[in-house]
Protein backbone atom coordinates (compact mmCIF):
# COMPACT_ATOMS: atom_id res chain seq x y z
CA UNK A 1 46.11 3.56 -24.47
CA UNK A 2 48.95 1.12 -25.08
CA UNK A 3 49.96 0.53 -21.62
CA UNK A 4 52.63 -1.45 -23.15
CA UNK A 5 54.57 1.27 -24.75
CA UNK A 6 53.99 3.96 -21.80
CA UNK A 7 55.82 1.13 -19.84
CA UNK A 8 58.78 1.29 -21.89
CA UNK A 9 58.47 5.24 -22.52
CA UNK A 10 58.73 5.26 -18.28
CA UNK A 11 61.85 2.48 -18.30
CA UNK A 12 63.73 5.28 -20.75
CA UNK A 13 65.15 7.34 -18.34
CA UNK A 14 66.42 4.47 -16.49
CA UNK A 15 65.37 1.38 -14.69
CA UNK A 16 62.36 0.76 -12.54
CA UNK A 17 60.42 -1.73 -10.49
CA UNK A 18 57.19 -2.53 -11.00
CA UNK A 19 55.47 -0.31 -7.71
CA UNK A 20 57.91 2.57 -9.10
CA UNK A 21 56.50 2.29 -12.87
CA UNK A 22 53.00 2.18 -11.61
CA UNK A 23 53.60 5.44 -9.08
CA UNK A 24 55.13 6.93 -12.55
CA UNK A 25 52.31 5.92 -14.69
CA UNK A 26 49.83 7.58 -12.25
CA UNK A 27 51.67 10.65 -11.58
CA UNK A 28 52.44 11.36 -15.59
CA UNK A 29 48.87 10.54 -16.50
CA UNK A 30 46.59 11.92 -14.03
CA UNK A 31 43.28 11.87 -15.86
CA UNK A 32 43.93 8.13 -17.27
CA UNK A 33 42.30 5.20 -15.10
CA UNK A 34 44.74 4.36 -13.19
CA UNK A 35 47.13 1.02 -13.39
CA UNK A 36 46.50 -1.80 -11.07
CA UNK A 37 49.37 -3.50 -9.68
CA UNK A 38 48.77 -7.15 -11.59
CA UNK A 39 48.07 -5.34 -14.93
CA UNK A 40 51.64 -3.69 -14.40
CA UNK A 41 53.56 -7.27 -13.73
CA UNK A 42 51.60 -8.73 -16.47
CA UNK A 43 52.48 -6.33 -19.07
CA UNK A 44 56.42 -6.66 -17.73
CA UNK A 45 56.48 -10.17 -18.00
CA UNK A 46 55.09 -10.04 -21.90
CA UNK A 47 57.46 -7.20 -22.14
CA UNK A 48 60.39 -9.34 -21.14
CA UNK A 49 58.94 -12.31 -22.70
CA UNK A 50 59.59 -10.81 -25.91
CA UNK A 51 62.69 -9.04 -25.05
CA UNK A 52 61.74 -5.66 -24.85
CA UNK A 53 62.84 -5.27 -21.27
CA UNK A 54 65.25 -7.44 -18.94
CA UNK A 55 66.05 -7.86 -15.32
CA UNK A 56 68.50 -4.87 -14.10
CA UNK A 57 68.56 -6.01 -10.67
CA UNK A 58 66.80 -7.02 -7.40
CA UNK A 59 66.26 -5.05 -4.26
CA UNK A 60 64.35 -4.27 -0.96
CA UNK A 61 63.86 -0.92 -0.08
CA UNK A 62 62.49 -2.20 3.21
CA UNK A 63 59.79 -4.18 1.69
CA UNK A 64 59.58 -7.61 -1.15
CA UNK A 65 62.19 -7.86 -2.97
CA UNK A 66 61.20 -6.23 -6.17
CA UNK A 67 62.79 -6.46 -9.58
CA UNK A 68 64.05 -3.58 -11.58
CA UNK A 69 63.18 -3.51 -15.25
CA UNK A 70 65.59 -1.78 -18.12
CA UNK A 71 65.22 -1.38 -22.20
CA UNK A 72 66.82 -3.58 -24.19
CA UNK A 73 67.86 -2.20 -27.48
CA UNK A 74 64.89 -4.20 -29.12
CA UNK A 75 62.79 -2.59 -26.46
CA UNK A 76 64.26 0.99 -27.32
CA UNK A 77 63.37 0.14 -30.99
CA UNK A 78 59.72 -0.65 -30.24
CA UNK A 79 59.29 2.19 -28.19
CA UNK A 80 60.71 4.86 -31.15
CA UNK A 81 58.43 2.90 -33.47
CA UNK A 82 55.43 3.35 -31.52
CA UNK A 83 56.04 7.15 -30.86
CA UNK A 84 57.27 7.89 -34.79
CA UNK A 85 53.82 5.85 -36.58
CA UNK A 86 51.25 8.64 -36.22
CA UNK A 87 48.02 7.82 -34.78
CA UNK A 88 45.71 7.77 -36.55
CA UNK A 89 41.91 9.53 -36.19
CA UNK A 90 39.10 7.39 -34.80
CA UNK A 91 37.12 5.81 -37.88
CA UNK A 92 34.26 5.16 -36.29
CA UNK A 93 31.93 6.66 -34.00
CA UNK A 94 32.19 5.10 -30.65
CA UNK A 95 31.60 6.54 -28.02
CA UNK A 96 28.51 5.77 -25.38
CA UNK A 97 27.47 9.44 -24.90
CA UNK A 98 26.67 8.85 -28.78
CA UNK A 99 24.67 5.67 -28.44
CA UNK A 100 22.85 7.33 -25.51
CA UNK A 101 21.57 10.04 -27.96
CA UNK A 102 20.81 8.47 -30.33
CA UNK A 103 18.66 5.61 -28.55
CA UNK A 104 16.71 8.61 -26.84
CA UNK A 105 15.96 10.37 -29.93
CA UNK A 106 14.85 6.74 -31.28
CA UNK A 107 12.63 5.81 -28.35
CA UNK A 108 11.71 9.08 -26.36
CA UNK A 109 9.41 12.04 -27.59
CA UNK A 110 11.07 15.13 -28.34
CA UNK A 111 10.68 16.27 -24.91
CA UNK A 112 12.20 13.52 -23.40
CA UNK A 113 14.95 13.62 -25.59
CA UNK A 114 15.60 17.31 -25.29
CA UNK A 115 15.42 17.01 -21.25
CA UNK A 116 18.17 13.88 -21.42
CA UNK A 117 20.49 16.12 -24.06
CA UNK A 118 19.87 19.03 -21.38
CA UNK A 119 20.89 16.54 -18.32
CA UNK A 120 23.91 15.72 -20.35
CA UNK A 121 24.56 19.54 -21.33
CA UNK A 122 24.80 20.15 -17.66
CA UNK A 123 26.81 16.96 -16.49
CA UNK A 124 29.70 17.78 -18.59
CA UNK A 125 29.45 21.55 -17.95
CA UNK A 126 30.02 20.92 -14.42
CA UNK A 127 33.09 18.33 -15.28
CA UNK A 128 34.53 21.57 -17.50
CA UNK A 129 33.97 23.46 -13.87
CA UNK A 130 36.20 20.88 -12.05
CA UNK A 131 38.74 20.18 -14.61
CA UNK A 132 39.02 24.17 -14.86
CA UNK A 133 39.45 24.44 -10.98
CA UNK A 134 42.21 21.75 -11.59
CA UNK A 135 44.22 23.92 -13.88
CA UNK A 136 43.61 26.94 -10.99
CA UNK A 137 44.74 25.11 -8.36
CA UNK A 138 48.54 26.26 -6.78
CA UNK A 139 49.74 23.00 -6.48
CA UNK A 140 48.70 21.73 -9.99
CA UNK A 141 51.17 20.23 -12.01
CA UNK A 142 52.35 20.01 -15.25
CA UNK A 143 51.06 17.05 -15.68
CA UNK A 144 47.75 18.23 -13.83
CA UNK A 145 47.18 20.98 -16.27
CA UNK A 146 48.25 18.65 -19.34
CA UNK A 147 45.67 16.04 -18.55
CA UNK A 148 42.85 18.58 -17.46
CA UNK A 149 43.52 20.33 -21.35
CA UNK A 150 42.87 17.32 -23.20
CA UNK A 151 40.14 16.06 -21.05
CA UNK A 152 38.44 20.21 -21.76
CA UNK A 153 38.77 19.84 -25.20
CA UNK A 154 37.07 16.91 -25.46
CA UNK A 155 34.12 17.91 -23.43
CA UNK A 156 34.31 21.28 -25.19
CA UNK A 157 33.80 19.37 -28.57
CA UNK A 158 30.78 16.99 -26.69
CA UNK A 159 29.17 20.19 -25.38
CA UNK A 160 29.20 21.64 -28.50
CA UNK A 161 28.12 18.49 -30.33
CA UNK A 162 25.10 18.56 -27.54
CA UNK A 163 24.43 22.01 -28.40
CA UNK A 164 23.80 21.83 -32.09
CA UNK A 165 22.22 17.93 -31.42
CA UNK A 166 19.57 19.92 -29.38
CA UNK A 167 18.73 22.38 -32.12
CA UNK A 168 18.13 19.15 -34.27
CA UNK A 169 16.19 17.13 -32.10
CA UNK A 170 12.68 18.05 -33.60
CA UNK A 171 13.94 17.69 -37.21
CA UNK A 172 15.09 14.18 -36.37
CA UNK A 173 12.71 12.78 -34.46
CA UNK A 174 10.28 13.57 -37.29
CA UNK A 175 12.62 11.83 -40.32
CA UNK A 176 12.57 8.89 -37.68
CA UNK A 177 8.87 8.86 -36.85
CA UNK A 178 7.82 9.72 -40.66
């Protein structure tokens, strides 16, 4: 994620302090890891370091004073740059669940292996159960039901990845062990 560029995407519909963008950020993207408070200044200062954003005034709200944020035009610019240049698809395999499979079909019989790709089978089938129940649930937002669809999808594709991994696992352990 370029938390960069979901800064300025959250300063286009107007200004913002920092507490504000990071409530925003954590609303709008409930499945991502949530932004700490220090990663948020930090990324404002380089922001307005190289004039993508500039002070738009200072207030209390019964707390600090806190600094808004706006868009320059440079930072308006960036920001329809980043979300025109199409992103492209992963190039390489990396992902941990992958390593994990791998280094068990490398060091474990096929047992072994097939009981950790079965573990694994049934760790993200119960995520799919909770994401689902998510979507279900009456106060779910947009957002909610956003996030919890691209988070399915992906452990749709890992479960079926598992799936046909499993049906391998004798096949490859042998052209490993040969």
């Amino acid at each position: 994620m370029s938390t960069p560029h979901v800064l300025l995407g959250l300063l286009a519909a107007g200004s913002k302090h920092g507490y504000e963008l990071k409530r925003a950020h954590d609303a709008r993207l409930p499945r991502a890891r949530p932004l700490a408070f220090g990663q948020v200044y930090a990324t404002l200062g380089r922001l307005e370091r190289d004039g993508l954003v500039a002070p738009a005034g200072h207030g209390r709200d019964g707390g600090p004073e806190r600094t808004a944020y706006a868009l320059t035009e440079e930072g308006h610019a960036a920001l329809d740059r980043w979300l025109t240049t199409v992103e492209p698809p992963m190039p390489y395999v990396a992902s941990t669940l992958f390593a994990k499979v791998v280094v068990a079909l490398l060091v474990a019989d096929v047992d072994r292996a097939r009981s950790y790709l079965v573990a694994q089978r049934h760790a993200h089938t119960a995520r799919l159960r909770e994401l689902t129940a998510v979507k279900n649930e009456p106060s779910a937002t947009v957002d909610d039901v956003v996030a919890a669809d691209f988070a399915i999808a992906h452990l749709d594709a890992d479960l079926r990845w598992l799936h046909t991994t499993l049906a391998r696992v004798a096949d490859w352990h042998r052209e490993v062990h040969a």
